[in-house]
N, C-alpha and C. Protein backbone atom coordinates (compact mmCIF):
# COMPACT_ATOMS: atom_id res chain seq x y z
N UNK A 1 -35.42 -18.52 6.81
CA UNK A 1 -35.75 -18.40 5.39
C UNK A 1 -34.59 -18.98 4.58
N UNK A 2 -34.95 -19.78 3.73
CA UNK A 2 -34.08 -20.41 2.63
C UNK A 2 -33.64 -19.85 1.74
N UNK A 3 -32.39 -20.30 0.68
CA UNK A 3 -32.46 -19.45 -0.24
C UNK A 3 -33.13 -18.98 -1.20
N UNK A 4 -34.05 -20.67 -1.45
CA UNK A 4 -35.50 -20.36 -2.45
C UNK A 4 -36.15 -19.96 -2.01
N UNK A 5 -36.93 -19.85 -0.52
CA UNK A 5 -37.58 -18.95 -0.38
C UNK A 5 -37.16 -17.55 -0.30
N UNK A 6 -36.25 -17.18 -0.76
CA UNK A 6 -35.49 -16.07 -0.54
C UNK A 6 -35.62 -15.18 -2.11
N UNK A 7 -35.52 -16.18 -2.70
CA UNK A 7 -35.76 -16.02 -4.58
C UNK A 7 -37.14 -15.77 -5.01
N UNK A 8 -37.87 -17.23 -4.43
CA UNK A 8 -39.35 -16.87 -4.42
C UNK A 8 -39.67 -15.21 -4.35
N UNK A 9 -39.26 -15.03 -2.89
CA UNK A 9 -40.32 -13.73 -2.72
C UNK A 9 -39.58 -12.39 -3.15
N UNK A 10 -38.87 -12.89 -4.07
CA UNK A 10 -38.36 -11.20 -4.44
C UNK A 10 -36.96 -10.57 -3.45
N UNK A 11 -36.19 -11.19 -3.12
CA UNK A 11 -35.46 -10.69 -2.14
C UNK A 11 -34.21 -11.28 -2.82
N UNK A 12 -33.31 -10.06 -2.70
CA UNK A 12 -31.76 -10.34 -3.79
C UNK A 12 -30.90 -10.64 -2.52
N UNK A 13 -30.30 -12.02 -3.12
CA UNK A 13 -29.24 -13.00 -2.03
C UNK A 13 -28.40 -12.07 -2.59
N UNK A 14 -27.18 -11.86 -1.64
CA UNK A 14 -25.71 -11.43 -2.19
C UNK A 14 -24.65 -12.97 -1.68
N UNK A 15 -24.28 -12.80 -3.56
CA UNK A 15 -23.60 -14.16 -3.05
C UNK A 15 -22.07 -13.44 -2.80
N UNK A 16 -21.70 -12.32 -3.08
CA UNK A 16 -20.13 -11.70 -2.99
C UNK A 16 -19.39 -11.91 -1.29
N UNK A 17 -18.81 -12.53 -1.13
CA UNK A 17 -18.11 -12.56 -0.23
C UNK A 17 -17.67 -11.03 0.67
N UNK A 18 -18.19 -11.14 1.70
CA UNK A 18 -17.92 -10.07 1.96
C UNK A 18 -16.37 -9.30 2.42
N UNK A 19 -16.64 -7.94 2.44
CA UNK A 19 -15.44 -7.21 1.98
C UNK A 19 -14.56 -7.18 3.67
N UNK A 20 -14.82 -7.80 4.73
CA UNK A 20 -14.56 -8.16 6.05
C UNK A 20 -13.13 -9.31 5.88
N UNK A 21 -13.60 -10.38 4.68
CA UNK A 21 -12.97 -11.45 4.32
C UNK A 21 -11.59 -11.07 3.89
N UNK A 22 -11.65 -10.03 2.59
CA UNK A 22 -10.60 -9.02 1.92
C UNK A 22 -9.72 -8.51 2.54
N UNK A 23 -10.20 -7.75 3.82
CA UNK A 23 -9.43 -7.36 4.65
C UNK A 23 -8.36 -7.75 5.60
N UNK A 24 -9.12 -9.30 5.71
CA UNK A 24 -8.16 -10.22 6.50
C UNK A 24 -6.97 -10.72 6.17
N UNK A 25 -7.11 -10.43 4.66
CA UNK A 25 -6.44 -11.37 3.17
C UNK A 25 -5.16 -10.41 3.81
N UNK A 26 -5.41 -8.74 3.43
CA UNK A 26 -4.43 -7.68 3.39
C UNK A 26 -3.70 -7.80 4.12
N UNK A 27 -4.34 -7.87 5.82
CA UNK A 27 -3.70 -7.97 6.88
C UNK A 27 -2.61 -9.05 6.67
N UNK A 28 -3.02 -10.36 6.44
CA UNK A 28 -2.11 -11.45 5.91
C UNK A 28 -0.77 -10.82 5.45
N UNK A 29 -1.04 -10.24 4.59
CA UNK A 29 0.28 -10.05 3.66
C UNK A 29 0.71 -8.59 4.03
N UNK A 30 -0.01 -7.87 4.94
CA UNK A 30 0.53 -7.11 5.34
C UNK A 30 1.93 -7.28 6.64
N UNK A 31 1.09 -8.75 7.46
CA UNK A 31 2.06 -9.25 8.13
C UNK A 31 3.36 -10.02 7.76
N UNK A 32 3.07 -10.38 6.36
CA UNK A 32 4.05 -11.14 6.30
C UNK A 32 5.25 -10.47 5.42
N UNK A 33 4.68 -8.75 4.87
CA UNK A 33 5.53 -7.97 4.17
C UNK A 33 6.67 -7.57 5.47
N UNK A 34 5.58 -7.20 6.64
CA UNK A 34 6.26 -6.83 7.71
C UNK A 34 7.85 -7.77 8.50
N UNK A 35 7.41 -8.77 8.19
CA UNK A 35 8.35 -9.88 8.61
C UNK A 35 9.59 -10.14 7.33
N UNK A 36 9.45 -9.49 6.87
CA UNK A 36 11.05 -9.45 5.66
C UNK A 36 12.22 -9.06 6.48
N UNK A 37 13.38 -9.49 6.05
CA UNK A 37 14.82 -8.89 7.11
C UNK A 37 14.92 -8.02 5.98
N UNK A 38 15.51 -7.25 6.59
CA UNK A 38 15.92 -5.89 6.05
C UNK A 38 17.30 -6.20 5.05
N UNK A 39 18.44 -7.13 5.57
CA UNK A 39 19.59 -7.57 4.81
C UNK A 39 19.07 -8.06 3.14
N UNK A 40 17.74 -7.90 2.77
CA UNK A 40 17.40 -7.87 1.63
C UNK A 40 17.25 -6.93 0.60
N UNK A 41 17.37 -5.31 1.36
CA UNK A 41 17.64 -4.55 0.63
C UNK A 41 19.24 -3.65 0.74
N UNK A 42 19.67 -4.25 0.80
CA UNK A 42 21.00 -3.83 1.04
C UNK A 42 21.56 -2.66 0.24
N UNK A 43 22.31 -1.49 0.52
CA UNK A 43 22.55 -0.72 -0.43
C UNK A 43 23.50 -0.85 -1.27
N UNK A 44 24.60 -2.26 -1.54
CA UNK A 44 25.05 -2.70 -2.54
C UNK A 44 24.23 -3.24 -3.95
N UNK A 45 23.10 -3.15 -3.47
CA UNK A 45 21.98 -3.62 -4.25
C UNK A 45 21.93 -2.12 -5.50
N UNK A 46 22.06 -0.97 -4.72
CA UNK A 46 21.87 -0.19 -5.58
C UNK A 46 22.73 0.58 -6.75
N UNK A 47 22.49 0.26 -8.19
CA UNK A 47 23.08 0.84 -9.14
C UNK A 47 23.71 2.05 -9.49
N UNK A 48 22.66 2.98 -9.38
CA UNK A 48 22.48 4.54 -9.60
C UNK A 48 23.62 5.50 -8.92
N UNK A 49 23.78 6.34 -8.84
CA UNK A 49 24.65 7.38 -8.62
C UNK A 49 24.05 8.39 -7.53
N UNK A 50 24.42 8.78 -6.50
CA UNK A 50 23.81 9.89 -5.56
C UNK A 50 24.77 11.03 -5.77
N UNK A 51 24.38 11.93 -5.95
CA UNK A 51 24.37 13.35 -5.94
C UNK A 51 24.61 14.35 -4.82
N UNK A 52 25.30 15.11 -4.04
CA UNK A 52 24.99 16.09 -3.22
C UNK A 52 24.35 17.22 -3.80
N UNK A 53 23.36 17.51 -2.65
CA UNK A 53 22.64 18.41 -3.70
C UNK A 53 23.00 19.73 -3.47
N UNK A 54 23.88 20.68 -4.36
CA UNK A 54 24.86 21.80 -3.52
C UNK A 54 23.48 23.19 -3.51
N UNK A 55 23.45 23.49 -2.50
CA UNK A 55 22.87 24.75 -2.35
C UNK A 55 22.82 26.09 -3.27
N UNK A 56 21.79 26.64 -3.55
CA UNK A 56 22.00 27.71 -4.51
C UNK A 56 22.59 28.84 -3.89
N UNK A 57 23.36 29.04 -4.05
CA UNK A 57 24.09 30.81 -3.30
C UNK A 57 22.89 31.90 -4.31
N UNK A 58 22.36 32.53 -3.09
CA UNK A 58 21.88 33.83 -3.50
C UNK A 58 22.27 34.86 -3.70
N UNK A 59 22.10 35.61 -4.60
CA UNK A 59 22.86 37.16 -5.12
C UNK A 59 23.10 38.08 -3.60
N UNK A 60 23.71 38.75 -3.41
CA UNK A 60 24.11 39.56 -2.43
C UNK A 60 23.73 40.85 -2.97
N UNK A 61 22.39 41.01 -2.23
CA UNK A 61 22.00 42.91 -2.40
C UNK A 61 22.36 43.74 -1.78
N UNK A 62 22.69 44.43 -2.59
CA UNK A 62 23.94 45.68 -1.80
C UNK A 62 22.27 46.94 -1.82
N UNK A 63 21.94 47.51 -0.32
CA UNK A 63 21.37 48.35 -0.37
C UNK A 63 21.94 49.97 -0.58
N UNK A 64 21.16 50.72 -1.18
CA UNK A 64 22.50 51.74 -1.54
C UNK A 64 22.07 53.41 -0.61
């Protein structure tokens, strides 16, 4: 069956590329996110200030 005959008789073509295609795309750039060297995020890179984060001391209950 053709596409005009496909039109003719009432029957909806999907022209959208299917979502199989999309996926392949991701994978793509999923592989190629994967393949970055790491010497690109270097932690001289980072600005900000780190913190220790000091523990809260809890009250000491004296039972009586």
């Amino acid at each position: 069956m053709s596409v005009e005959d496909a039109s003719s008789a009432g029957v909806v073509v999907d022209d959208k590329p299917d979502p199989c295609g999309t996926q392949s795309q991701d994978g793509i750039v999923l592989v190629q996110m994967a393949s970055l060297s790491m010497h690109m995020f270097t932690p001289a890179d980072f600005k900000g200030k780190f913190r220790k984060i000091q523990p809260r001391k809890r009250p000491t209950i004296f039972k009586e």
